[in-house]
Protein backbone atom coordinates (compact mmCIF):
# COMPACT_ATOMS: atom_id res chain seq x y z
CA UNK A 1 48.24 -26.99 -10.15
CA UNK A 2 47.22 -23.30 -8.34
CA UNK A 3 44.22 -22.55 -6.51
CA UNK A 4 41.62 -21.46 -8.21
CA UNK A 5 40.63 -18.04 -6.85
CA UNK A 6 37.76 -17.00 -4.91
CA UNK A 7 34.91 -15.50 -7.27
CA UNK A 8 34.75 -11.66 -7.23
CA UNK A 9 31.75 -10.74 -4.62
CA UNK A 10 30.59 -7.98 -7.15
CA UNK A 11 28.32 -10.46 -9.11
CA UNK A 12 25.07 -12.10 -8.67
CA UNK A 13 23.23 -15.61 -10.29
CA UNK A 14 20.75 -16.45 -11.80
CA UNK A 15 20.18 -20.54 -11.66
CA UNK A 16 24.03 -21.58 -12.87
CA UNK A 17 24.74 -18.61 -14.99
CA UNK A 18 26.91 -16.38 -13.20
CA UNK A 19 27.19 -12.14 -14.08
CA UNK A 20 29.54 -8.99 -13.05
CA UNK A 21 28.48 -6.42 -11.54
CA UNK A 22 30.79 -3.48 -12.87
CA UNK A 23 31.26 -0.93 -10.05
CA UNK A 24 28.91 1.86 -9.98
CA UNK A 25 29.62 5.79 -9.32
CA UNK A 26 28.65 7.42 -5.92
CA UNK A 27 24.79 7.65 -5.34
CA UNK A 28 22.27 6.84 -3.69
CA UNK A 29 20.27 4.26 -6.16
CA UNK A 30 16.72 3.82 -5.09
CA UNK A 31 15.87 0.03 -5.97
CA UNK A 32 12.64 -1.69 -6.31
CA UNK A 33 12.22 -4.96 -5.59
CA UNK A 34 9.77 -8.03 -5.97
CA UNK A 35 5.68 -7.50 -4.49
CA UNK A 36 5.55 -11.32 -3.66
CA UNK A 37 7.35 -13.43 -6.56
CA UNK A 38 11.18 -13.16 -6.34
CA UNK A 39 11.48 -13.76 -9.67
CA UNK A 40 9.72 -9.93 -10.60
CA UNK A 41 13.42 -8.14 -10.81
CA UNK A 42 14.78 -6.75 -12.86
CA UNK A 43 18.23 -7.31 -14.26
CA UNK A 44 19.15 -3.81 -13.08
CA UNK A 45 18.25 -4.17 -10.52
CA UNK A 46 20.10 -7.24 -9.58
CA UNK A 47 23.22 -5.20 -10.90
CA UNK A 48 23.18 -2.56 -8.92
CA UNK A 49 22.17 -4.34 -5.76
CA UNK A 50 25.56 -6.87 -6.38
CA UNK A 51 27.47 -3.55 -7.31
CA UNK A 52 26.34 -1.66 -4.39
CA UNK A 53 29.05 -0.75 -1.45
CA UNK A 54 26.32 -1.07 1.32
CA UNK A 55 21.95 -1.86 1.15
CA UNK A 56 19.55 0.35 2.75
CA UNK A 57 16.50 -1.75 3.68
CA UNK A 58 13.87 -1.68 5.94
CA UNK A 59 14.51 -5.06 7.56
CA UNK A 60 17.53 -6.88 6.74
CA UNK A 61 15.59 -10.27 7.30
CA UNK A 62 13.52 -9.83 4.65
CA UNK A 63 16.14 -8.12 2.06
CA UNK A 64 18.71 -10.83 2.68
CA UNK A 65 16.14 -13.58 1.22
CA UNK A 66 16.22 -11.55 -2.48
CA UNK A 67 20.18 -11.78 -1.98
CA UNK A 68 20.73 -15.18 -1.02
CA UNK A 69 18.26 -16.30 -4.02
CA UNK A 70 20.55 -14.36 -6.46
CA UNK A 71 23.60 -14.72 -4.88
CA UNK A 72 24.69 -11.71 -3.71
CA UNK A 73 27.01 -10.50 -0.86
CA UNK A 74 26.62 -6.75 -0.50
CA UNK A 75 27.01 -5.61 2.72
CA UNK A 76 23.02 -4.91 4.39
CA UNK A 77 21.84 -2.22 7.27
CA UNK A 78 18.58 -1.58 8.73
CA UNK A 79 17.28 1.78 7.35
CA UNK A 80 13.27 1.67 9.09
CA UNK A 81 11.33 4.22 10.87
CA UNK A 82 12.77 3.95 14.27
CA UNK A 83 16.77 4.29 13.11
CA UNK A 84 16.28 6.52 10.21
CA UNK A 85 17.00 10.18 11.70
CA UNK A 86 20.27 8.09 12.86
CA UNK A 87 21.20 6.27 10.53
CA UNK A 88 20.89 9.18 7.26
CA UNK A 89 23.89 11.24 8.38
CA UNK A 90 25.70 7.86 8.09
CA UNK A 91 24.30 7.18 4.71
CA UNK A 92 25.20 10.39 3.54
CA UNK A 93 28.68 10.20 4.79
CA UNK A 94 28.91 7.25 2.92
CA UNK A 95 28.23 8.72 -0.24
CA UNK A 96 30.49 11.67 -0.06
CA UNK A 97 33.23 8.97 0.58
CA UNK A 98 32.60 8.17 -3.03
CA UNK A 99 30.50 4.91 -2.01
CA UNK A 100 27.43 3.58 -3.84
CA UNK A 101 23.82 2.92 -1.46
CA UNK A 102 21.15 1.46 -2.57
CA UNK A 103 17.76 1.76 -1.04
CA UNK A 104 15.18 -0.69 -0.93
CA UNK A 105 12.14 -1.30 1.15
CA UNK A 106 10.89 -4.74 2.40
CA UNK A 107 8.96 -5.29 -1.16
CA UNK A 108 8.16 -2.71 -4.01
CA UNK A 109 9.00 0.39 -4.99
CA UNK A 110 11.26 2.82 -2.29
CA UNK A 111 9.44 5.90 -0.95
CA UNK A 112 5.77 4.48 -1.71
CA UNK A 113 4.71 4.17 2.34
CA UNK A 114 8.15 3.61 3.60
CA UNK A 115 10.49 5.61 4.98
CA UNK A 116 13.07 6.74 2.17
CA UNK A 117 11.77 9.72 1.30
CA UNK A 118 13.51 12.05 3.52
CA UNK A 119 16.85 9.77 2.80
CA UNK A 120 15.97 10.93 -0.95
CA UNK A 121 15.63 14.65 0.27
CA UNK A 122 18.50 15.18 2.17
CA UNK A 123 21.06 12.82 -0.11
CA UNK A 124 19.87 15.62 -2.85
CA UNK A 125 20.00 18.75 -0.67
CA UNK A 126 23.74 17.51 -0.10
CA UNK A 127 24.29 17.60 -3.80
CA UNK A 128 24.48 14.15 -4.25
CA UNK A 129 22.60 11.84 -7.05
CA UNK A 130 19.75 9.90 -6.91
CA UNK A 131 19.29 7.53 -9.02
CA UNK A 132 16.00 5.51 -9.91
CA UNK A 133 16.31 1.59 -10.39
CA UNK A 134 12.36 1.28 -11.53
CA UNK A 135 10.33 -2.54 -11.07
CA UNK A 136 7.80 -3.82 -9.10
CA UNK A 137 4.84 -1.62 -6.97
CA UNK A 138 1.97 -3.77 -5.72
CA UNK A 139 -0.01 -0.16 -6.10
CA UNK A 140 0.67 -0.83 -10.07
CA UNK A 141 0.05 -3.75 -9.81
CA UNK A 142 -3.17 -3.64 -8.28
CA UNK A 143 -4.46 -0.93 -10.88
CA UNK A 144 -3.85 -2.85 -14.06
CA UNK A 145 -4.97 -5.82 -12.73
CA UNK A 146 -8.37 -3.59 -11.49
CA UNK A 147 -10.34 -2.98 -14.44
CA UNK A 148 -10.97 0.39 -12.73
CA UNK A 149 -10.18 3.80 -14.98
CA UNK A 150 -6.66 4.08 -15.15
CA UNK A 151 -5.90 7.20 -16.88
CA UNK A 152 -6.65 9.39 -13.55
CA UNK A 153 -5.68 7.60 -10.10
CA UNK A 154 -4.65 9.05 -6.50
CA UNK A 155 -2.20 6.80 -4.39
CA UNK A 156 -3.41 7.41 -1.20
CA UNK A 157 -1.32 5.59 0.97
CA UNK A 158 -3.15 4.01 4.30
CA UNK A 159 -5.76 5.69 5.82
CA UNK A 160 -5.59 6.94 9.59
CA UNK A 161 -6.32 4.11 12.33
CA UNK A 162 -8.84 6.34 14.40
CA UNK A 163 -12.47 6.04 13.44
CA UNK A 164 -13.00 9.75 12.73
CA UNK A 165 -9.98 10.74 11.25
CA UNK A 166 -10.13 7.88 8.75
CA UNK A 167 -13.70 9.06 8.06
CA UNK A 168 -12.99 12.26 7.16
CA UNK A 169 -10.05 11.47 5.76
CA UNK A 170 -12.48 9.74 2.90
CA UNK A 171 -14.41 12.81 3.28
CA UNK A 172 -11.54 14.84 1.84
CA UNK A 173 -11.07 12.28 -1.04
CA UNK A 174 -14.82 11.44 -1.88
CA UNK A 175 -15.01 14.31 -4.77
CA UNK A 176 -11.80 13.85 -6.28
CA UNK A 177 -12.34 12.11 -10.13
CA UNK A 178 -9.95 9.64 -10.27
CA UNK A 179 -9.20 5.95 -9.00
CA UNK A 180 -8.11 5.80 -5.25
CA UNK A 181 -5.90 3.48 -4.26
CA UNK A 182 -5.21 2.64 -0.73
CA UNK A 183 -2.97 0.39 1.24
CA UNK A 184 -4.17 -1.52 4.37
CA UNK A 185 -3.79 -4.12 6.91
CA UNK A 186 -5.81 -7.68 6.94
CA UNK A 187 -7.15 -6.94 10.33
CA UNK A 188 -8.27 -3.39 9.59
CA UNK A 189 -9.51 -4.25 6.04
CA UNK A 190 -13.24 -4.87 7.46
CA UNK A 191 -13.63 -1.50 8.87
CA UNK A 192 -11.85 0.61 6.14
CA UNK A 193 -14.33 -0.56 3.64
CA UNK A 194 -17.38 -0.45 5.87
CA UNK A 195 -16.13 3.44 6.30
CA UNK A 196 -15.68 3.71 2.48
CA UNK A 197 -18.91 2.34 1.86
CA UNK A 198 -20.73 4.28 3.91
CA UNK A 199 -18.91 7.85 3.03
CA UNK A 200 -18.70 7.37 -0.82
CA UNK A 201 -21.89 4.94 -1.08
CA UNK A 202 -22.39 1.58 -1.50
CA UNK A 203 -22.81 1.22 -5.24
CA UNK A 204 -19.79 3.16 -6.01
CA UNK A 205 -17.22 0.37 -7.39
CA UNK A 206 -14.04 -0.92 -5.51
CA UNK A 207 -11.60 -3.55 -5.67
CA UNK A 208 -9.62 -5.61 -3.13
CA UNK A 209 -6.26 -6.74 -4.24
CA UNK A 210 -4.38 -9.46 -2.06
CA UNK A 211 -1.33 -11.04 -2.21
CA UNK A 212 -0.36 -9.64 -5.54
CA UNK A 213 1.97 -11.90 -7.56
CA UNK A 214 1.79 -14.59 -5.17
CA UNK A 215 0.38 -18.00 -4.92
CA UNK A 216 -2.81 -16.79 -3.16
CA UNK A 217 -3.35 -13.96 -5.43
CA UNK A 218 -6.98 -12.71 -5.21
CA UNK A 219 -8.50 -9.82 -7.05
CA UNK A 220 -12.16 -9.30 -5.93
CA UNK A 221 -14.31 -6.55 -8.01
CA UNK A 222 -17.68 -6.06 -6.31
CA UNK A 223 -20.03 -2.32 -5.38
CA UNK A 224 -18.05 -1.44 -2.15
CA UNK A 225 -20.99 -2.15 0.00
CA UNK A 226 -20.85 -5.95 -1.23
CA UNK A 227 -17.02 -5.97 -0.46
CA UNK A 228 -17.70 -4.36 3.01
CA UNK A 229 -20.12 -7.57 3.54
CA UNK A 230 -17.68 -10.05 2.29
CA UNK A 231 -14.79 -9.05 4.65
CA UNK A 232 -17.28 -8.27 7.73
CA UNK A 233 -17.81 -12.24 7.21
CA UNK A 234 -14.04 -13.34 6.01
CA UNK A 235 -10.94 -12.11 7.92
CA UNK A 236 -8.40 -11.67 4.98
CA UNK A 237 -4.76 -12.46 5.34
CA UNK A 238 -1.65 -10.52 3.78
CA UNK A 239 -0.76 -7.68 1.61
CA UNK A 240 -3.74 -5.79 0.92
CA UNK A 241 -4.51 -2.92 -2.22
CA UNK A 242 -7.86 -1.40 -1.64
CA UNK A 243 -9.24 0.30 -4.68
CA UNK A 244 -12.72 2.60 -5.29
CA UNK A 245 -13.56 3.70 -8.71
CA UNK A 246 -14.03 7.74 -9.84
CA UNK A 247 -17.41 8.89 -8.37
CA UNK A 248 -20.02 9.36 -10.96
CA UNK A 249 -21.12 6.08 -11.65
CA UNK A 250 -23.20 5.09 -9.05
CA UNK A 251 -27.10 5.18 -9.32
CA UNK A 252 -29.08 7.20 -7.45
CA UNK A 253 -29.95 5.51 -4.08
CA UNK A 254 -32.96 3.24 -3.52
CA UNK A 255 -34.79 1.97 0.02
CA UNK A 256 -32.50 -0.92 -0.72
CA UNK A 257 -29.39 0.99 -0.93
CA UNK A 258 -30.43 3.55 2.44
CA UNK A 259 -31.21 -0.14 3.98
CA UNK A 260 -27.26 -0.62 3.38
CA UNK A 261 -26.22 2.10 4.10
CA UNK A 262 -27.90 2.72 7.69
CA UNK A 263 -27.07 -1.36 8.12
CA UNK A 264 -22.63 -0.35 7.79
CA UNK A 265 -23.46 2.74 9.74
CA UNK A 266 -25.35 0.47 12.65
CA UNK A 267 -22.19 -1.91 13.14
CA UNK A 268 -20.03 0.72 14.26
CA UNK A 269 -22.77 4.02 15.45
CA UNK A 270 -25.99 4.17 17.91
CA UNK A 271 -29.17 4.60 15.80
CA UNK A 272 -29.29 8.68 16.30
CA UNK A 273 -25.86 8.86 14.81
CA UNK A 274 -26.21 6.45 12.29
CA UNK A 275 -29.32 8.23 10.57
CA UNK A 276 -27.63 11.62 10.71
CA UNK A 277 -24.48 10.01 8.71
CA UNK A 278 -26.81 8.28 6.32
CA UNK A 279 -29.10 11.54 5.81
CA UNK A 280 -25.83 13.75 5.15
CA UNK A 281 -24.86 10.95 2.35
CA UNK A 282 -28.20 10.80 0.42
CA UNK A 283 -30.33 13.88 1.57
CA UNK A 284 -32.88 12.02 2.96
CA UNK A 285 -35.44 12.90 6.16
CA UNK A 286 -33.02 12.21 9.21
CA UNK A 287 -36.39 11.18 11.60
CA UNK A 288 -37.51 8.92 8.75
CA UNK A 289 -34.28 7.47 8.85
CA UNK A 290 -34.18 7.28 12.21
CA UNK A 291 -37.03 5.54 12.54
CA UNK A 292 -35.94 3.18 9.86
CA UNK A 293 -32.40 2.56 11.91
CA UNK A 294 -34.55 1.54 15.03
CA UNK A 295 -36.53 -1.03 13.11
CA UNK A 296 -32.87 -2.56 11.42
CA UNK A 297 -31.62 -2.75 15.14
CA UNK A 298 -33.91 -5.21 16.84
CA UNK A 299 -33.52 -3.57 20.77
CA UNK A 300 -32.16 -0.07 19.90
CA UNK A 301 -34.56 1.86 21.63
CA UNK A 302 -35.17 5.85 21.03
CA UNK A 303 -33.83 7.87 24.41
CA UNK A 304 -36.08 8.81 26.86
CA UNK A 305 -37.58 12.40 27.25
């Protein structure tokens, strides 16, 4: 009796069932891939990444667990911010050899906050194709799953690190009508809302979206100064969607509300600077709301003259 042959690498599996993965024509295929829950592929997806000559991915680590869960053997390299002015001409080459890439990042859509968009760019200033493999984005995700307008949004991406620059960064975005959407990181998540509160007001409504599609899924819907309370107290952990609602819809500010306000301003500002944010927000009497910031801050005392 002859050996059975070895099974063609160009396939992948799901549970027993085995599929081929016809060959695909030179391009660069931009893939997405699961949020969180490996099963949230797509069948095309699975195809072309079993078809593929070589996969593009931010870190090879985390690709190869997709693969090994769906069998397949295609052939991975780091693509990431510190290789990729390296590693494109090589890419590139690749495809004019008449070989197929495909391009995914660590989870999600290609291109949203990673760094495949200059890959993209240059693969199509060389005359190449590009071709779109849609699925999973945790920004999508986050916005259906909201209850925040949805016909209007801005993907913002992450915010700056630096104090100031993240402020007015917010600054820039606090008039435009439409859903923001941010992405941030659990340990930074405290003072990006704190910031949001405080620049677009506390009433104004947000959402914080964790762990999308995983077994610790949380979706929290709260006034953005109540959300900027809640993760003061709890230190989140994972992948993090920050929303804020269209402005508009907030009411008017109350002594309650300036209260708030000048009490997020006071956890990161000295009492001078704090009332002169809070009187730029709401118009009100910067001495009066000095005044009120010394009595919030039990020792803050007004400088000598």
């Amino acid at each position: 009796m002859s050996e059975r042959s070895p099974e063609p690498t160009r396939a992948f599996h799901i549970d027993a069932n085995r599929f081929a993965a016809p060959r695909l024509d030179p391009a660069l295929y931009v893939v997405a891939t699961p949020v969180g829950h490996l099963a949230d592929v797509t069948l095309r997806a699975l195809e072309t990444l079993a078809a593929a000559d070589l996969i593009a991915c931010e870190d090879t680590r985390v690709t190869r667990v997709l693969t090994d869960r769906y069998g397949i053997h295609t052939h991975l390299v780091s693509y990431n911010d510190h290789n990729a002015a390296e590693r494109r001409p090589r890419l590139i080459a690749a495809i004019a050899e008449g070989k197929a890439v495909a391009l995914v990042s660590d989870a999600g859509t290609p291109l949203v906050s990673d760094p495949g968009f200059k890959l993209v760019q240059e693969v199509a200033a060389a005359g190449h194709r590009v071709v779109p493999i849609p699925g999973a984005s945790a920004m999508l995700a986050a916005l259906v799953a909201a209850g925040l307008p949805s016909d209007t949004f801005l993907f913002a991406g992450f915010l700056p690190v630096k104090l100031e620059a993240r402020r007015q960064r917010i600054e820039e975005l606090a008039p435009v009508r439409a859903t923001l959407i941010f992405y941030e990181s659990p340990h930074r998540l405290d003072e990006t809302l704190a910031d949001l509160a405080t620049v677009l007001g506390p009433d104004r409504p947000g959402v914080v979206a964790r762990e999308l599609t995983k077994t610790f899924e949380e979706v929290v819907r709260l006034p953005l100064g109540e959300l900027a309370a809640r993760y003061a107290a709890t230190k989140p952990k994972g992948e993090i969607v920050v929303l804020v609602g269209p402005p508009g819809a907030e009411a008017p500010a109350g002594a309650d509300d300036v209260d708030r306000l000048l009490g997020l301003a006071l956890s990161r500002l000295p009492p001078g600077k704090a009332a002169a944010e809070v009187a730029r927000l709401t118009g009100q009497d910067r001495k009066a709301l000095y005044e009120r910031a010394l009595a919030l801050k039990p020792g803050a005392e007004a400088p000598s003259k």
